[in-house]
PDB file of N, CA and C in Angstrom:
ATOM      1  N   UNK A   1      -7.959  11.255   4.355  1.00  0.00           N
ATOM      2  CA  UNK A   1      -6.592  11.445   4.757  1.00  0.00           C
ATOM      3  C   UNK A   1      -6.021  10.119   5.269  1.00  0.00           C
ATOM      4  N   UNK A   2      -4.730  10.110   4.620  1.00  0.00           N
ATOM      5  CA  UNK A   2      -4.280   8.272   5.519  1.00  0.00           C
ATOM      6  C   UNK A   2      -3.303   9.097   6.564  1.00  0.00           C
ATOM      7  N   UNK A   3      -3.856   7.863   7.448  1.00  0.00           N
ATOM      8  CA  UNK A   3      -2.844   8.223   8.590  1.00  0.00           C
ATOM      9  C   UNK A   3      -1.593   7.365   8.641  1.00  0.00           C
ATOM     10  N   UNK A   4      -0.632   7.750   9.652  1.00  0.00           N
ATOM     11  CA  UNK A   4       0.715   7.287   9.471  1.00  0.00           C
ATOM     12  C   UNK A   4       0.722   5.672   9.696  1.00  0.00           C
ATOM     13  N   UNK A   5       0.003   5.006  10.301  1.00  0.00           N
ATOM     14  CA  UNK A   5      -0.218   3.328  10.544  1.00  0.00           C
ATOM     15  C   UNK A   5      -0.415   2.873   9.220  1.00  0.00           C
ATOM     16  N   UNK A   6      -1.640   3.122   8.639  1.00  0.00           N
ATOM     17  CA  UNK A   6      -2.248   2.907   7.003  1.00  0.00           C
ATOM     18  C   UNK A   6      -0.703   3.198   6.240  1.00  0.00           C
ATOM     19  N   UNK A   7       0.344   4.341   6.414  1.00  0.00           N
ATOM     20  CA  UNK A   7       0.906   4.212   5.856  1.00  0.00           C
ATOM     21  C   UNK A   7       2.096   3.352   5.695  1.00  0.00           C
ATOM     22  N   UNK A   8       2.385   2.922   6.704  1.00  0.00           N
ATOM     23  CA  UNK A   8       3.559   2.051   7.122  1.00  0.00           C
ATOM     24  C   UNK A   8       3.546   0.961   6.549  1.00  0.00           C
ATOM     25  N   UNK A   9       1.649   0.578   6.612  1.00  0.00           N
ATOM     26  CA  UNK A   9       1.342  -0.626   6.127  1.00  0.00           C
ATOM     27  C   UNK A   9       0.673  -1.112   4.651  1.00  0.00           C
ATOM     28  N   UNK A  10       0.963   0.092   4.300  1.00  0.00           N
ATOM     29  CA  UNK A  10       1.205   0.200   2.591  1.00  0.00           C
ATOM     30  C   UNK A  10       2.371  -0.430   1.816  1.00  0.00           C
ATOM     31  N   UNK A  11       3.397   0.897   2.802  1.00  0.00           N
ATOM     32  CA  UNK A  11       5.025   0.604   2.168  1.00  0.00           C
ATOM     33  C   UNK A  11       5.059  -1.486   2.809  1.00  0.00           C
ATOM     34  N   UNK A  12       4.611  -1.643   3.836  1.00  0.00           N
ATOM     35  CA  UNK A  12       5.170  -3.154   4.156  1.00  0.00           C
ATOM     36  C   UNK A  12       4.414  -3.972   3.117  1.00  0.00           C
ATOM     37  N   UNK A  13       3.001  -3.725   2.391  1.00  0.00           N
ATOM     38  CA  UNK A  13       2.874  -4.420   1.375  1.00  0.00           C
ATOM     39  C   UNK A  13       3.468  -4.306   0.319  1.00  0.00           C
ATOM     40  N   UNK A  14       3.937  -3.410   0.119  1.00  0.00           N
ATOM     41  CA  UNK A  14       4.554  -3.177  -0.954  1.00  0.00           C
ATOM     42  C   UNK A  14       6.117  -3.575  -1.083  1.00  0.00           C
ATOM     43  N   UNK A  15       6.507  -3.737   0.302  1.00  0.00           N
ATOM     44  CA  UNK A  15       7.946  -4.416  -0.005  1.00  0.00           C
ATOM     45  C   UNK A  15       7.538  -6.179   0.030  1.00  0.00           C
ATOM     46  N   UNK A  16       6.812  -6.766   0.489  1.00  0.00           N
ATOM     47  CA  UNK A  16       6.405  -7.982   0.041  1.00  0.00           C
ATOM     48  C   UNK A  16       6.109  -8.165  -1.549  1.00  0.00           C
ATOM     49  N   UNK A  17       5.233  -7.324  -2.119  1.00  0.00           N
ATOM     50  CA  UNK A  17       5.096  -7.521  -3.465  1.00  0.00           C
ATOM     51  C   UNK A  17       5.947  -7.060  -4.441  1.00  0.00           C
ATOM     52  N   UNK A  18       7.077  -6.233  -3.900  1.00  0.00           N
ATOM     53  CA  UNK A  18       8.105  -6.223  -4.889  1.00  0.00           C
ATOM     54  C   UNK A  18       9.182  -7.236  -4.394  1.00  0.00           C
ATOM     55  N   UNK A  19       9.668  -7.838  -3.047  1.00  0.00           N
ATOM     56  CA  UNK A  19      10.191  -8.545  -3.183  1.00  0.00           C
ATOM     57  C   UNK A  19       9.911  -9.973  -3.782  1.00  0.00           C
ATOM     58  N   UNK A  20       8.359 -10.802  -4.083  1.00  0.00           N
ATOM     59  CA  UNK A  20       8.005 -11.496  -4.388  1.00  0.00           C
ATOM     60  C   UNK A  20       7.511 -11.405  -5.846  1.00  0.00           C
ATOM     61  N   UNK A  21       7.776 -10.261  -6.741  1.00  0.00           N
ATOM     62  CA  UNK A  21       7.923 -10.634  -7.803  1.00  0.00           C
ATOM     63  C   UNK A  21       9.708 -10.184  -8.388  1.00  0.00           C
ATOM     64  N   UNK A  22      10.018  -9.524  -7.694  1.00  0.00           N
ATOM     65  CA  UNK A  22      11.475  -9.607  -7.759  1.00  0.00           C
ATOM     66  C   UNK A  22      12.205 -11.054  -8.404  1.00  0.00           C
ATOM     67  N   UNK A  23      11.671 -11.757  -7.121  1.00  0.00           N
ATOM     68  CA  UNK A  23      12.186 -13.687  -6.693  1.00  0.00           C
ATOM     69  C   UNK A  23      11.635 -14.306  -8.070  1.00  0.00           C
ATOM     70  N   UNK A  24      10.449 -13.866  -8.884  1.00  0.00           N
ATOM     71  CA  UNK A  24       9.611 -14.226  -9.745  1.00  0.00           C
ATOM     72  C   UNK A  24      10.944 -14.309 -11.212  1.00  0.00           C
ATOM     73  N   UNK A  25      11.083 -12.708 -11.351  1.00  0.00           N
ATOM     74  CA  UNK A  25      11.663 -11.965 -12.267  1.00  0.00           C
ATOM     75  C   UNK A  25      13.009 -13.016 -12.201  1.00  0.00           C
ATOM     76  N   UNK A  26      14.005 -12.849 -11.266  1.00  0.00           N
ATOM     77  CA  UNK A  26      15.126 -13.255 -11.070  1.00  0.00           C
ATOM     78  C   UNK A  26      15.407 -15.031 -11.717  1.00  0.00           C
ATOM     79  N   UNK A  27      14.082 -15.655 -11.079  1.00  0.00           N
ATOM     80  CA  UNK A  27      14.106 -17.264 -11.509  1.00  0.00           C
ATOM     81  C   UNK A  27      13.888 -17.387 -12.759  1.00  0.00           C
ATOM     82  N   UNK A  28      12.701 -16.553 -13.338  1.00  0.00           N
ATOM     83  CA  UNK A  28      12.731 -16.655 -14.817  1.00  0.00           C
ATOM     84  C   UNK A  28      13.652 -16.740 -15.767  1.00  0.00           C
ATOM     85  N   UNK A  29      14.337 -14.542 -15.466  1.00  0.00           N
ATOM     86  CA  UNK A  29      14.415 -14.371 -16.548  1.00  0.00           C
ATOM     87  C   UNK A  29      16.698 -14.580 -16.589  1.00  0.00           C
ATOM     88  N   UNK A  30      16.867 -14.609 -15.625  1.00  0.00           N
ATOM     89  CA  UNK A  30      18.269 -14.635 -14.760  1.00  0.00           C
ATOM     90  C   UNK A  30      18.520 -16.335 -14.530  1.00  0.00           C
ATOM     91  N   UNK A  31      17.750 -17.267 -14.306  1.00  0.00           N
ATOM     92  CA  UNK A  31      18.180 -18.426 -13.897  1.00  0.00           C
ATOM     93  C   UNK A  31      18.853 -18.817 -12.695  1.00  0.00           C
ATOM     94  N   UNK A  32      19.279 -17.601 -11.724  1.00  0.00           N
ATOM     95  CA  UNK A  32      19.261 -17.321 -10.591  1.00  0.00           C
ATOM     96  C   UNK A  32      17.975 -17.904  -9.159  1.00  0.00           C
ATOM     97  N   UNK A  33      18.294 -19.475  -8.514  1.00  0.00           N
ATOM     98  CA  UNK A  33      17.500 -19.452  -7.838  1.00  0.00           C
ATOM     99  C   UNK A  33      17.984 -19.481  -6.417  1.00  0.00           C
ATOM    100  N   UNK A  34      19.592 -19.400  -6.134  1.00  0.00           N
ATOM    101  CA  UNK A  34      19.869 -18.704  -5.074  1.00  0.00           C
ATOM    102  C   UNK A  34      19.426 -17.462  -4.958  1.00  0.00           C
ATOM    103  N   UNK A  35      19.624 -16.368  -5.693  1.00  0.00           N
ATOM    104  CA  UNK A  35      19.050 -14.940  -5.722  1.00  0.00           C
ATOM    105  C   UNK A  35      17.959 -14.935  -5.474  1.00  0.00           C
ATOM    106  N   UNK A  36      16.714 -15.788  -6.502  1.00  0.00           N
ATOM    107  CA  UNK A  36      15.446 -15.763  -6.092  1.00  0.00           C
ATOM    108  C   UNK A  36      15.111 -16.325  -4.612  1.00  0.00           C
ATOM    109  N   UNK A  37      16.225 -17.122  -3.846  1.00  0.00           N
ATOM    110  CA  UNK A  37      15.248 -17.261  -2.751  1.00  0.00           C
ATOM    111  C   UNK A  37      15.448 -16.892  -1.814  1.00  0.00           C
ATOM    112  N   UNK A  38      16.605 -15.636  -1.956  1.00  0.00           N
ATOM    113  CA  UNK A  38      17.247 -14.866  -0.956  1.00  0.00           C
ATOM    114  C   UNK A  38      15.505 -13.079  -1.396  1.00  0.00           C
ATOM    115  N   UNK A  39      15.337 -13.527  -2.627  1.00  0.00           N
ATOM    116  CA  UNK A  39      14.497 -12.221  -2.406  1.00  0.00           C
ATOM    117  C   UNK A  39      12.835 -12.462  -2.038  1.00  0.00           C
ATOM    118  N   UNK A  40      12.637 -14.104  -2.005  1.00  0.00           N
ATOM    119  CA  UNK A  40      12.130 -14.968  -1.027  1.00  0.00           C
ATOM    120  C   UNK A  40      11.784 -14.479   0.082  1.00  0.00           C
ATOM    121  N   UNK A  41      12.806 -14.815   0.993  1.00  0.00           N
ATOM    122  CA  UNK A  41      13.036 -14.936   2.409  1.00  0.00           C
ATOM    123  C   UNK A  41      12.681 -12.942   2.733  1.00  0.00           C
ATOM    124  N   UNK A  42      13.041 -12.388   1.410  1.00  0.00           N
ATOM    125  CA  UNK A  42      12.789 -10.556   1.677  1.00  0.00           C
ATOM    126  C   UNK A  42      11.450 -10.595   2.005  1.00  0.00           C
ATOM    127  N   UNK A  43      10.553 -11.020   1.325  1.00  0.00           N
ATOM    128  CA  UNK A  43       8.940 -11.133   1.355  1.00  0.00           C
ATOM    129  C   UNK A  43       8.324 -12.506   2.427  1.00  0.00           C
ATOM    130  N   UNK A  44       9.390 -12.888   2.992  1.00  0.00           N
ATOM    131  CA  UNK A  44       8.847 -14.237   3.887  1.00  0.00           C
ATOM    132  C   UNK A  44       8.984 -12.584   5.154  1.00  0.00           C
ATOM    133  N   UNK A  45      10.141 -11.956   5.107  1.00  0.00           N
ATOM    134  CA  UNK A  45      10.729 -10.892   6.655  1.00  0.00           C
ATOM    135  C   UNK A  45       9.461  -9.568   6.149  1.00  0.00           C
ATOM    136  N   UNK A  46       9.276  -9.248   4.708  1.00  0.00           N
ATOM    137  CA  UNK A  46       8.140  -8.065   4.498  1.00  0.00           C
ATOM    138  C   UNK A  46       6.545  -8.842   5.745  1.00  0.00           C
ATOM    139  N   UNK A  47       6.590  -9.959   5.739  1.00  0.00           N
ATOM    140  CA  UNK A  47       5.259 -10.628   5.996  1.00  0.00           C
ATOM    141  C   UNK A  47       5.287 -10.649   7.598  1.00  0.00           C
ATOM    142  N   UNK A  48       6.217 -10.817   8.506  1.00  0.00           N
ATOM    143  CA  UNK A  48       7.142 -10.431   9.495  1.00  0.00           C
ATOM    144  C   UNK A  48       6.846  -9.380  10.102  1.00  0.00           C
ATOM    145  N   UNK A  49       7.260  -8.554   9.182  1.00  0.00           N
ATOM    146  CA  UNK A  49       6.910  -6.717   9.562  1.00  0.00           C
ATOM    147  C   UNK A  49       5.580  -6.424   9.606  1.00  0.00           C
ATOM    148  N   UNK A  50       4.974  -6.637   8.829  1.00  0.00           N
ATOM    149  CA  UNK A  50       3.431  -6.417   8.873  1.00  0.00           C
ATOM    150  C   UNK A  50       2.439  -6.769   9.505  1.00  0.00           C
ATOM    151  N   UNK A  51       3.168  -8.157  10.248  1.00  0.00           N
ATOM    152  CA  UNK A  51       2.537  -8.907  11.791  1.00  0.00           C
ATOM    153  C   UNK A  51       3.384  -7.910  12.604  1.00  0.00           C
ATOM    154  N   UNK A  52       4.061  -7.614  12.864  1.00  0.00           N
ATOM    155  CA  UNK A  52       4.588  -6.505  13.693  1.00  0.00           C
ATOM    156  C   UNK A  52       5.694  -7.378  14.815  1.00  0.00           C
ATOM    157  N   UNK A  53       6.566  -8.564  14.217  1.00  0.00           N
ATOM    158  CA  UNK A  53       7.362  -9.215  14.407  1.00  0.00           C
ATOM    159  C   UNK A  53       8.730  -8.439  14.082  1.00  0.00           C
ATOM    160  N   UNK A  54       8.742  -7.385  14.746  1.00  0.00           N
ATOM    161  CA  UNK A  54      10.251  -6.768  14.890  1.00  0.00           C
ATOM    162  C   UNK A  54      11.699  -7.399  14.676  1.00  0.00           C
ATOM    163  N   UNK A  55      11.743  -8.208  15.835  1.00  0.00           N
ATOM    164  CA  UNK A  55      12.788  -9.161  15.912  1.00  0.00           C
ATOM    165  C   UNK A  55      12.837 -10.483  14.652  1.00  0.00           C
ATOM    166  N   UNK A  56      12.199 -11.027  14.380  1.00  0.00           N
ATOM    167  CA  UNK A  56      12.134 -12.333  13.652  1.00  0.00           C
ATOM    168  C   UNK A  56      12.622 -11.775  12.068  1.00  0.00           C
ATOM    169  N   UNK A  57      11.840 -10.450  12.035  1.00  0.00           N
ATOM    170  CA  UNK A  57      12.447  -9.482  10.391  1.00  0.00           C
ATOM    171  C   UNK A  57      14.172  -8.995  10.487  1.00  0.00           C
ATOM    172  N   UNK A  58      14.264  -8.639  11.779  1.00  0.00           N
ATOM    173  CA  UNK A  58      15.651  -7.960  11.459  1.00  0.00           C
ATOM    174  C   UNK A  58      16.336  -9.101  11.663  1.00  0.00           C
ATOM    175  N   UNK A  59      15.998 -10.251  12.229  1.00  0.00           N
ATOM    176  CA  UNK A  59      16.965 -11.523  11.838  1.00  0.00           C
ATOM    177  C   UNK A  59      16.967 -11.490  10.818  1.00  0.00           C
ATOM    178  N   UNK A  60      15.631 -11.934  10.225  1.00  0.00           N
ATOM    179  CA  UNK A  60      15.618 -13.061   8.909  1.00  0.00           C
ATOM    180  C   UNK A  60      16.550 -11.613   7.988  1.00  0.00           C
ATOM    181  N   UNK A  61      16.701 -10.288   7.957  1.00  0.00           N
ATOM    182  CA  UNK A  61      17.059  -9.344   7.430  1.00  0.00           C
ATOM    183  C   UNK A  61      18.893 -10.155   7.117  1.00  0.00           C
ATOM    184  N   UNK A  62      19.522  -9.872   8.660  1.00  0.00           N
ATOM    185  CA  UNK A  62      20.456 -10.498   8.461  1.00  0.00           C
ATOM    186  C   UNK A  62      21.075 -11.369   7.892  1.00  0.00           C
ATOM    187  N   UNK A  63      20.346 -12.602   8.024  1.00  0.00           N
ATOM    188  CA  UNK A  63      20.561 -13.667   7.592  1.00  0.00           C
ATOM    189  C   UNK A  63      20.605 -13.625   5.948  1.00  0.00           C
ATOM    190  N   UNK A  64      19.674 -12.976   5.655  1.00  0.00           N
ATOM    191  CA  UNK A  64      19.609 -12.724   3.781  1.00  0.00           C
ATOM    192  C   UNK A  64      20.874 -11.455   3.784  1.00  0.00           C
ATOM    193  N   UNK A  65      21.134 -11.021   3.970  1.00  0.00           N
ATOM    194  CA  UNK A  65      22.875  -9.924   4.054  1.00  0.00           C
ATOM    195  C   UNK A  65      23.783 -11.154   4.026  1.00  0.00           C
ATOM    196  N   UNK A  66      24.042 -11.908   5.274  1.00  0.00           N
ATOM    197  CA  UNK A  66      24.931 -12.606   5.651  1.00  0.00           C
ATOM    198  C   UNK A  66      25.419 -13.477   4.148  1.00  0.00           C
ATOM    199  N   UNK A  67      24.477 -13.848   3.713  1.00  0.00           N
ATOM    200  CA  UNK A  67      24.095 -15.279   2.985  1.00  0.00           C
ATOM    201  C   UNK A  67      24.598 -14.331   1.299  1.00  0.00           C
ATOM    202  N   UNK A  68      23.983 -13.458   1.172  1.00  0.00           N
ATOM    203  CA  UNK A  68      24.119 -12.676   0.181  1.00  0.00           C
ATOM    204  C   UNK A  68      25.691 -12.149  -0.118  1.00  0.00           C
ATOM    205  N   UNK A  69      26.064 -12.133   0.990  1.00  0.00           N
ATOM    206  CA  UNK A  69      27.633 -11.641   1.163  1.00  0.00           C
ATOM    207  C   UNK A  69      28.414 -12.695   0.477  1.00  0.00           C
ATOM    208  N   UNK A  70      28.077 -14.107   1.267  1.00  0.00           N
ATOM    209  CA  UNK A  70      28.591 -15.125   0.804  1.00  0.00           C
ATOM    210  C   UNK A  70      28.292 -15.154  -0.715  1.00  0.00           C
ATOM    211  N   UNK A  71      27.279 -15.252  -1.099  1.00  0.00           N
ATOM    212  CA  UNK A  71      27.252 -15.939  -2.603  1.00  0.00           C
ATOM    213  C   UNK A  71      27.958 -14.023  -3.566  1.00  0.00           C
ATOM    214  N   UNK A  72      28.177 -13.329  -2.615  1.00  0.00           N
ATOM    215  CA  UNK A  72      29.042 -12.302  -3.882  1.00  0.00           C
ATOM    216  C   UNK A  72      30.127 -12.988  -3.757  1.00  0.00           C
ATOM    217  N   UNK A  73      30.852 -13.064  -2.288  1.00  0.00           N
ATOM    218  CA  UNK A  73      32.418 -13.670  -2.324  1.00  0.00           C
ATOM    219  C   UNK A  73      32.529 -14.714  -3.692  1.00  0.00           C
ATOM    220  N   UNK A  74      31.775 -15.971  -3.159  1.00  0.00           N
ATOM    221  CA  UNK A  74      31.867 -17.135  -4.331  1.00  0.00           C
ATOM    222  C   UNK A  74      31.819 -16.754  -6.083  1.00  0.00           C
ATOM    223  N   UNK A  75      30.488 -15.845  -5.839  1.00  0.00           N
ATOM    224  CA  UNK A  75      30.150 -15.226  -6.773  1.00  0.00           C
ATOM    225  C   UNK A  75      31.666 -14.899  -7.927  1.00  0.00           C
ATOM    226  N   UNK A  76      31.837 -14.039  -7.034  1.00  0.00           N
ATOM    227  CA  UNK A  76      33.001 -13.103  -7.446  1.00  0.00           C
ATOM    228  C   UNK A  76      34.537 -14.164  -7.657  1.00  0.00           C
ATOM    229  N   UNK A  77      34.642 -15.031  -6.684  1.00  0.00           N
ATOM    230  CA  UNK A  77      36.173 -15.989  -7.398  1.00  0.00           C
ATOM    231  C   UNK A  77      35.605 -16.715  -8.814  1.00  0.00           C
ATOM    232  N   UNK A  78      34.535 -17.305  -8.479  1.00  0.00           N
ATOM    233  CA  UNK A  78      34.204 -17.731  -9.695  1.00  0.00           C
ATOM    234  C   UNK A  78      34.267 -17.650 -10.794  1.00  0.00           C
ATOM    235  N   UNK A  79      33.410 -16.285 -10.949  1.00  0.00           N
ATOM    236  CA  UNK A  79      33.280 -15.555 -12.589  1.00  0.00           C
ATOM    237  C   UNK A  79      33.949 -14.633 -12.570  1.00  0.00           C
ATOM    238  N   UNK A  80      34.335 -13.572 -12.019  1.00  0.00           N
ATOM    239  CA  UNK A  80      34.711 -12.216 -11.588  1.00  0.00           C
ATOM    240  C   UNK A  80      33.552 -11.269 -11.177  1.00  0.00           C
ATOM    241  N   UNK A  81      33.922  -9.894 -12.177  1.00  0.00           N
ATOM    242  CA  UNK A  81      32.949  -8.973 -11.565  1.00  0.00           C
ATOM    243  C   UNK A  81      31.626  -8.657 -12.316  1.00  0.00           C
ATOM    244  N   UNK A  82      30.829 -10.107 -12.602  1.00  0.00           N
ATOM    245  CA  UNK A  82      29.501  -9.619 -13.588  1.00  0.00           C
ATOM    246  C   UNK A  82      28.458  -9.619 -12.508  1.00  0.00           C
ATOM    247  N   UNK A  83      27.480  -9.368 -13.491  1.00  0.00           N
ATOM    248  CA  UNK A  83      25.935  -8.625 -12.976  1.00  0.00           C
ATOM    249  C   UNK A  83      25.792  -9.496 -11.388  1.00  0.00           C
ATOM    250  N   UNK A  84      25.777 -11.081 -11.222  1.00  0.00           N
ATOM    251  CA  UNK A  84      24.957 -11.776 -10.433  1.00  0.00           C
ATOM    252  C   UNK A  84      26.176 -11.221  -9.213  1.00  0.00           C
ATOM    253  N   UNK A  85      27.292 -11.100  -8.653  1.00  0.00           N
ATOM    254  CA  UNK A  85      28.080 -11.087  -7.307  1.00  0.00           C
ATOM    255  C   UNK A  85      28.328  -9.671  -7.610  1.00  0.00           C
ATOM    256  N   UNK A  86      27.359  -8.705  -8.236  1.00  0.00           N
ATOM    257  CA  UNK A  86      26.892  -7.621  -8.151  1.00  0.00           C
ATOM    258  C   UNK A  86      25.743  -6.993  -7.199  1.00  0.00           C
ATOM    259  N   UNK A  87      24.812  -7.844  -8.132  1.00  0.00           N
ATOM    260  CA  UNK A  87      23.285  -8.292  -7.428  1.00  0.00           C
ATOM    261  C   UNK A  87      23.215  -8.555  -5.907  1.00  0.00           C
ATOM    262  N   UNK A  88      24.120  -9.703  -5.463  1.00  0.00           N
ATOM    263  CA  UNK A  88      24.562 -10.081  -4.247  1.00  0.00           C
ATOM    264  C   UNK A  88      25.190  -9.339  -3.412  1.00  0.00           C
ATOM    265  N   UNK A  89      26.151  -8.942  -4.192  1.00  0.00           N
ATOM    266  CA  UNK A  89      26.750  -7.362  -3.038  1.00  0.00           C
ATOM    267  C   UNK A  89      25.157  -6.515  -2.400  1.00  0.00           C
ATOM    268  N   UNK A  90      24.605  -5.626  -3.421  1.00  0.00           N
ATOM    269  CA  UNK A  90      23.672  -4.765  -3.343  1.00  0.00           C
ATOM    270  C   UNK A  90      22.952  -5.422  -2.007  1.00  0.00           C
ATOM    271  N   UNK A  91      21.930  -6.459  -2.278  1.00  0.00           N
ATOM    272  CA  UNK A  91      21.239  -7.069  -1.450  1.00  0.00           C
ATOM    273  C   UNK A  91      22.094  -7.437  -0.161  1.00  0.00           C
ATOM    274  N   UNK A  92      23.965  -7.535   0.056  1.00  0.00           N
ATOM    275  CA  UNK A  92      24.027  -7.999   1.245  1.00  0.00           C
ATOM    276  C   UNK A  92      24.271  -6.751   1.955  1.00  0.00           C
ATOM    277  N   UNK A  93      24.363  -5.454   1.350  1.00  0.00           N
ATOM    278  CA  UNK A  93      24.150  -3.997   2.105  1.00  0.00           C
ATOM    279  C   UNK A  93      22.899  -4.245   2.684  1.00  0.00           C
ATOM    280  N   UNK A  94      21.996  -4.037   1.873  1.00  0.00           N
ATOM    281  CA  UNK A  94      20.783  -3.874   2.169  1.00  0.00           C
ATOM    282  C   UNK A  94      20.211  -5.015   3.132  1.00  0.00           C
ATOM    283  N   UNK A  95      20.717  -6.221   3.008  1.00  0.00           N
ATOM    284  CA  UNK A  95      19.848  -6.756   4.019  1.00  0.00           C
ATOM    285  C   UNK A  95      20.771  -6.617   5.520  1.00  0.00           C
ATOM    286  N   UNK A  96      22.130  -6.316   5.272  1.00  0.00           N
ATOM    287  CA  UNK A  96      22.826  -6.244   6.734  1.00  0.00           C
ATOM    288  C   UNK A  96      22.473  -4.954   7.155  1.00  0.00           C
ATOM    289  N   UNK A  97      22.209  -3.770   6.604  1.00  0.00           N
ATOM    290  CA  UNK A  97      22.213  -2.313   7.179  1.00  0.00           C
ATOM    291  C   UNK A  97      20.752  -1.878   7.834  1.00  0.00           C
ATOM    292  N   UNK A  98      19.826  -2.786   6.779  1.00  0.00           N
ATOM    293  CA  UNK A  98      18.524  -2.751   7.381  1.00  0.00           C
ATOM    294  C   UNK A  98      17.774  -3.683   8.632  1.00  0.00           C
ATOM    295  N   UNK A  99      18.819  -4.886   8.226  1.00  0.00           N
ATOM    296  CA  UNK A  99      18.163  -5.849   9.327  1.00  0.00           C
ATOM    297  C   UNK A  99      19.381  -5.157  10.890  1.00  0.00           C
ATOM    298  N   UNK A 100      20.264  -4.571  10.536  1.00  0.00           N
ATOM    299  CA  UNK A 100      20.719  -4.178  11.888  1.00  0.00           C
ATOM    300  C   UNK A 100      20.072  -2.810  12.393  1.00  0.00           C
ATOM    301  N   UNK A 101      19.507  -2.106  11.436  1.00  0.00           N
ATOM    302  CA  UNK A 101      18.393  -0.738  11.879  1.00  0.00           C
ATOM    303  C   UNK A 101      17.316  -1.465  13.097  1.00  0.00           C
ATOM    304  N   UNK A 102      17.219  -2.029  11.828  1.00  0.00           N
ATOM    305  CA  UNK A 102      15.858  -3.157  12.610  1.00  0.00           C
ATOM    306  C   UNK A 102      15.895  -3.176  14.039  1.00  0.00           C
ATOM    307  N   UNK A 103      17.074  -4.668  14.540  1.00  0.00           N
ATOM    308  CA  UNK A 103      17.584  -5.153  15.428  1.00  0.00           C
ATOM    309  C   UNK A 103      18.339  -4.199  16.575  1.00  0.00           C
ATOM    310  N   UNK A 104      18.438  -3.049  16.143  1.00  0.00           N
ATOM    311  CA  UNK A 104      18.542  -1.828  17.292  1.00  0.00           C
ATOM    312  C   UNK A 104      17.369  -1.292  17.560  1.00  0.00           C
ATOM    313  N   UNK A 105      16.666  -1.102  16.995  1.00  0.00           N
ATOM    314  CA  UNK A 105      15.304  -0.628  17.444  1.00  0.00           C
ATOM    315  C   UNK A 105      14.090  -1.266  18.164  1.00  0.00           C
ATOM    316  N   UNK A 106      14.935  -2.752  18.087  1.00  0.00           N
ATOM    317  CA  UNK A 106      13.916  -3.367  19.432  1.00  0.00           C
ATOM    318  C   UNK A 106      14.026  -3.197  20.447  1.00  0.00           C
ATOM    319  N   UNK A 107      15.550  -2.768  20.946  1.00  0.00           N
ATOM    320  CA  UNK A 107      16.378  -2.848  22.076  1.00  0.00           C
ATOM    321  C   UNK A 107      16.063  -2.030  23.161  1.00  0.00           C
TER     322      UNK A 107
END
């Protein structure tokens, strides 16, 4: 039977290894290496969590939202509305909604 610790620390490997071949996928096959090193920094904050560095993840969380936000804005005057200041939107939900879950739950 796994218990709930074993499990936590499953899902935290597992968001390291999908964010780090994510970053893989993205540089390859996209040419995207802002993207890749915003999904980087996901698996630098997965590595974070799994030391049990609360605070330092729901930063670095932020900071990849924050940053992500930015490159949709640019994204988006640039080209308009294709795949990559798509990509960037998605990830700056996700890294602002999660890294602020985070960052309340240290408190």
């Amino acid at each position: 039977m796994i218990d709930q610790e074993l499990r936590r620390n499953l899902c935290r490997v597992g968001l390291i290894v999908v964010a780090f071949f994510g970053a893989v996928f993205v540089s390859v096959y996209l040419d995207s290496y802002f993207l890749s090193a915003l999904f980087s920094l996901i698996a630098v904050a997965g590595v974070f969590l799994l030391l049990k560095f609360q605070k330092v993840y729901s930063v670095i969380m932020i900071v990849v939202g924050v940053l992500s936000l930015a490159f949709a804005v640019l994204g988006y005057l640039n080209l308009g509305l294709v795949n990559m200041p798509v990509l960037y939107a998605l990830l700056a939900v996700l890294g602002i909604v999660r890294g602020g879950q985070a960052y309340r739950a240290t408190e």
